[in-house]
C-alpha atoms as a PDB file:
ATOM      1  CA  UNK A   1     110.375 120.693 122.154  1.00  0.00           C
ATOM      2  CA  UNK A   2     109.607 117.440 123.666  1.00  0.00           C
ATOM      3  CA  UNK A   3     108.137 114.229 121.435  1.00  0.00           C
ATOM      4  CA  UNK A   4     105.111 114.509 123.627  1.00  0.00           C
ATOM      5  CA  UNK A   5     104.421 118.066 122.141  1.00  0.00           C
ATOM      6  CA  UNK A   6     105.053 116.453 118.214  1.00  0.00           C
ATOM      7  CA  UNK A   7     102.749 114.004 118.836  1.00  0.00           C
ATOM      8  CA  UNK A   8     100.015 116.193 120.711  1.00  0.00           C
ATOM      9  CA  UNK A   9     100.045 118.558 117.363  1.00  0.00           C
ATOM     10  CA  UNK A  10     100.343 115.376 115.256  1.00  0.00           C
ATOM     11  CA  UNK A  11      97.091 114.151 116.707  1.00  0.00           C
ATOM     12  CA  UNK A  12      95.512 116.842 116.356  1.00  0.00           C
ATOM     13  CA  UNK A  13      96.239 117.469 113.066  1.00  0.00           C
ATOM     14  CA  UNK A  14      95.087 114.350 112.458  1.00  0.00           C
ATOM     15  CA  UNK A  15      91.598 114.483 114.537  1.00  0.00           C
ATOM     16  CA  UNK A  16      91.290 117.662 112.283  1.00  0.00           C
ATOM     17  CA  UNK A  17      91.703 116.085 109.054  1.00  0.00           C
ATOM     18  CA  UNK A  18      89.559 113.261 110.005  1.00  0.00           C
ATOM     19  CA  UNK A  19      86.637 114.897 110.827  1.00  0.00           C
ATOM     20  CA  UNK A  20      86.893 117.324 107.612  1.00  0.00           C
ATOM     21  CA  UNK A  21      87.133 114.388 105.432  1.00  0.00           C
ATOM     22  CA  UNK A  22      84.097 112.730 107.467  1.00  0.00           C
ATOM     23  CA  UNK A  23      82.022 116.117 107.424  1.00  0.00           C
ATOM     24  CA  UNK A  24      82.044 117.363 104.227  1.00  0.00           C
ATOM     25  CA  UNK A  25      80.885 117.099 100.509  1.00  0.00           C
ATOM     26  CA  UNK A  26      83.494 118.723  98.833  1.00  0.00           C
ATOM     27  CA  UNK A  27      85.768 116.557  96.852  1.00  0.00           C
ATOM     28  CA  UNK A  28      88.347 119.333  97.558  1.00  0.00           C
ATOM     29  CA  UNK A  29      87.791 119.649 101.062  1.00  0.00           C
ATOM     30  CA  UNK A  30      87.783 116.038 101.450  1.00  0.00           C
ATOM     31  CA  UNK A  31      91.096 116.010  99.791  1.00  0.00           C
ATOM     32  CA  UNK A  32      92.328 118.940 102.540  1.00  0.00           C
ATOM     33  CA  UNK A  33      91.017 116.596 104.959  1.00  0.00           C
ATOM     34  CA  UNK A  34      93.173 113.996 103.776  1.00  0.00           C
ATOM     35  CA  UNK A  35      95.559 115.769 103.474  1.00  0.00           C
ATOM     36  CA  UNK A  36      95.592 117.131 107.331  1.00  0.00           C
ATOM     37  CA  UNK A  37      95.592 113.657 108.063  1.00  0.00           C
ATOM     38  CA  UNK A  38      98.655 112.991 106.309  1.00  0.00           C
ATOM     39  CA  UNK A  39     100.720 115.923 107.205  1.00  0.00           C
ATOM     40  CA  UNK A  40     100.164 114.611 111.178  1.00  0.00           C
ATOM     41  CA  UNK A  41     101.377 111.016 110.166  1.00  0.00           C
ATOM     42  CA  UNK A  42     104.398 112.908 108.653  1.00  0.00           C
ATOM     43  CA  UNK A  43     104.694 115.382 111.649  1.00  0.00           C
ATOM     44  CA  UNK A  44     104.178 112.226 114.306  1.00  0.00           C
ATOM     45  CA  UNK A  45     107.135 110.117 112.399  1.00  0.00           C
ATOM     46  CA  UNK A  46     109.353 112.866 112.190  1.00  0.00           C
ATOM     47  CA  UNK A  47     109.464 113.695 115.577  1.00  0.00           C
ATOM     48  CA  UNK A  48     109.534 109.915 117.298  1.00  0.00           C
ATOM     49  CA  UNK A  49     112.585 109.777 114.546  1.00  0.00           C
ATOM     50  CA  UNK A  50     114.145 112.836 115.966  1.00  0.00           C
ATOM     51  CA  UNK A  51     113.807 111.606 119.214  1.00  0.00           C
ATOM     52  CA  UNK A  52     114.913 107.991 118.181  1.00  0.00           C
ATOM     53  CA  UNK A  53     118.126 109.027 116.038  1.00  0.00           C
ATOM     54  CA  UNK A  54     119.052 112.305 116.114  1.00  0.00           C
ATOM     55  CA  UNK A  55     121.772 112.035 114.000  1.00  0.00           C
ATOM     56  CA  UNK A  56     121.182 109.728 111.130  1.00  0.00           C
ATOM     57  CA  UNK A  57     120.112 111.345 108.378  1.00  0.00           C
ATOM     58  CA  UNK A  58     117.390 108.233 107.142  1.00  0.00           C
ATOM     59  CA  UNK A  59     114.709 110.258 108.983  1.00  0.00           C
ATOM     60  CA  UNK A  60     114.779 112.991 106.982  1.00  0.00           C
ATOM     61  CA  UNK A  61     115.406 111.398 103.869  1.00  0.00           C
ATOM     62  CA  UNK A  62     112.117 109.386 104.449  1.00  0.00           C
ATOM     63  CA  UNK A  63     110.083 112.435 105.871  1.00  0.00           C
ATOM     64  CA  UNK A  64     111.041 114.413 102.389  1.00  0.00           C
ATOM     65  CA  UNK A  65     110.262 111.584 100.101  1.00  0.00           C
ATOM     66  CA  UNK A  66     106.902 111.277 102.135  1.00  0.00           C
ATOM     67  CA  UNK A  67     106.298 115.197 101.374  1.00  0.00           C
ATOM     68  CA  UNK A  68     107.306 114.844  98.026  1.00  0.00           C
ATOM     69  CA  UNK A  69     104.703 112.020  97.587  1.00  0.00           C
ATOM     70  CA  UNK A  70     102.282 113.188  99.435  1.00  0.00           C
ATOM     71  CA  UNK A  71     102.182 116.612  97.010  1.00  0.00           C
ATOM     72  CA  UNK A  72     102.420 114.777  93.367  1.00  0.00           C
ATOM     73  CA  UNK A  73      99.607 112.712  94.791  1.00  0.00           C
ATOM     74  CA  UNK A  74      97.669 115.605  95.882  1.00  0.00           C
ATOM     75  CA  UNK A  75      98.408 117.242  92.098  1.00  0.00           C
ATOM     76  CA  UNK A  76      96.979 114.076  90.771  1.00  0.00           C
ATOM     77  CA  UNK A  77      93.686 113.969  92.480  1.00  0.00           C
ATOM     78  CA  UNK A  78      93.472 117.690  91.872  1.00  0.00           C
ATOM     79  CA  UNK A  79      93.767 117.558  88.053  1.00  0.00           C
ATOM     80  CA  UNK A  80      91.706 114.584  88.453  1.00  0.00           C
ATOM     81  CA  UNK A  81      89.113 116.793  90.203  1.00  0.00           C
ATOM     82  CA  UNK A  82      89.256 119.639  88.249  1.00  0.00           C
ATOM     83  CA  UNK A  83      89.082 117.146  85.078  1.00  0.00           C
ATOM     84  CA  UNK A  84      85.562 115.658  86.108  1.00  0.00           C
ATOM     85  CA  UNK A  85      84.508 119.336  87.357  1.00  0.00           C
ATOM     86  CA  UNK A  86      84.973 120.395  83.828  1.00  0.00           C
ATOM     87  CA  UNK A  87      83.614 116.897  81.836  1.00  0.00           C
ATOM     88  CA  UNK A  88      80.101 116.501  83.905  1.00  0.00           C
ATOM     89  CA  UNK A  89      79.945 119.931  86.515  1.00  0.00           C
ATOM     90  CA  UNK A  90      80.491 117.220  89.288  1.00  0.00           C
ATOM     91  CA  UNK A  91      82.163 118.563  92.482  1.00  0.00           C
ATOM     92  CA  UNK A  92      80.336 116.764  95.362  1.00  0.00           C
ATOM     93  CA  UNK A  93      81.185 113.484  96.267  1.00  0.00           C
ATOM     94  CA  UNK A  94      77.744 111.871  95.855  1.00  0.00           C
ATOM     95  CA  UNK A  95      77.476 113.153  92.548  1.00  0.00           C
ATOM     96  CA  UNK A  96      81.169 111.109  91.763  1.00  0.00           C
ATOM     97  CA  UNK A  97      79.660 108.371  93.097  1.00  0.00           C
ATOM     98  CA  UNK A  98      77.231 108.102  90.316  1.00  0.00           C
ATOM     99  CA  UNK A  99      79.569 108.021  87.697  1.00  0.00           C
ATOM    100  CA  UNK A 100      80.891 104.478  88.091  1.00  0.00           C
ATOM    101  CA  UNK A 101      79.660 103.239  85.376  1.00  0.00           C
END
């Protein structure tokens, strides 16, 4: 595979993420959307660092730590999520908005 085909997916795993988390409602499927958006960040480093240093193992290192941050935060916002759907029936984001207070 060449780093033009990494980034090519990577941006359009990104362009896909961005326009779900501009498009919809959801709180979940705005966090999907973010999530897309992160996962072609992740993709797009790990291949320029493939192509940079094939051999170091820093790369990968940093591209797991990434994952594994990238999931506890996305088990955070879900309980977070599933916390306020079960307080106030709130799962839209303009409802959430509302309860700032």
């Amino acid at each position: 595979m060449t780093l033009e085909l990494f980034l090519l997916v990577a941006a359009a795993l990104f362009s896909v993420g961005l326009f779900g988390a501009l498009t919809q409602q959801s709180i979940v499927m705005l966090m999907m959307g973010l999530e897309l958006m992160l996962g072609g960040v992740i993709l797009a480093a790990a291949g320029v660092w493939h192509y940079i240093a094939p051999a170091a193992t820093d790369g990968q290192v940093l591209i797991v730590l990434a994952v594994t941050v990238m999931a506890v935060e996305m088990a955070v916002g879900f309980a977070i999520v599933t916390a306020l759907f079960r307080a106030r029936e709130v799962d839209v984001t303009d409802e959430a908005a509302e309860l700032k207070a």
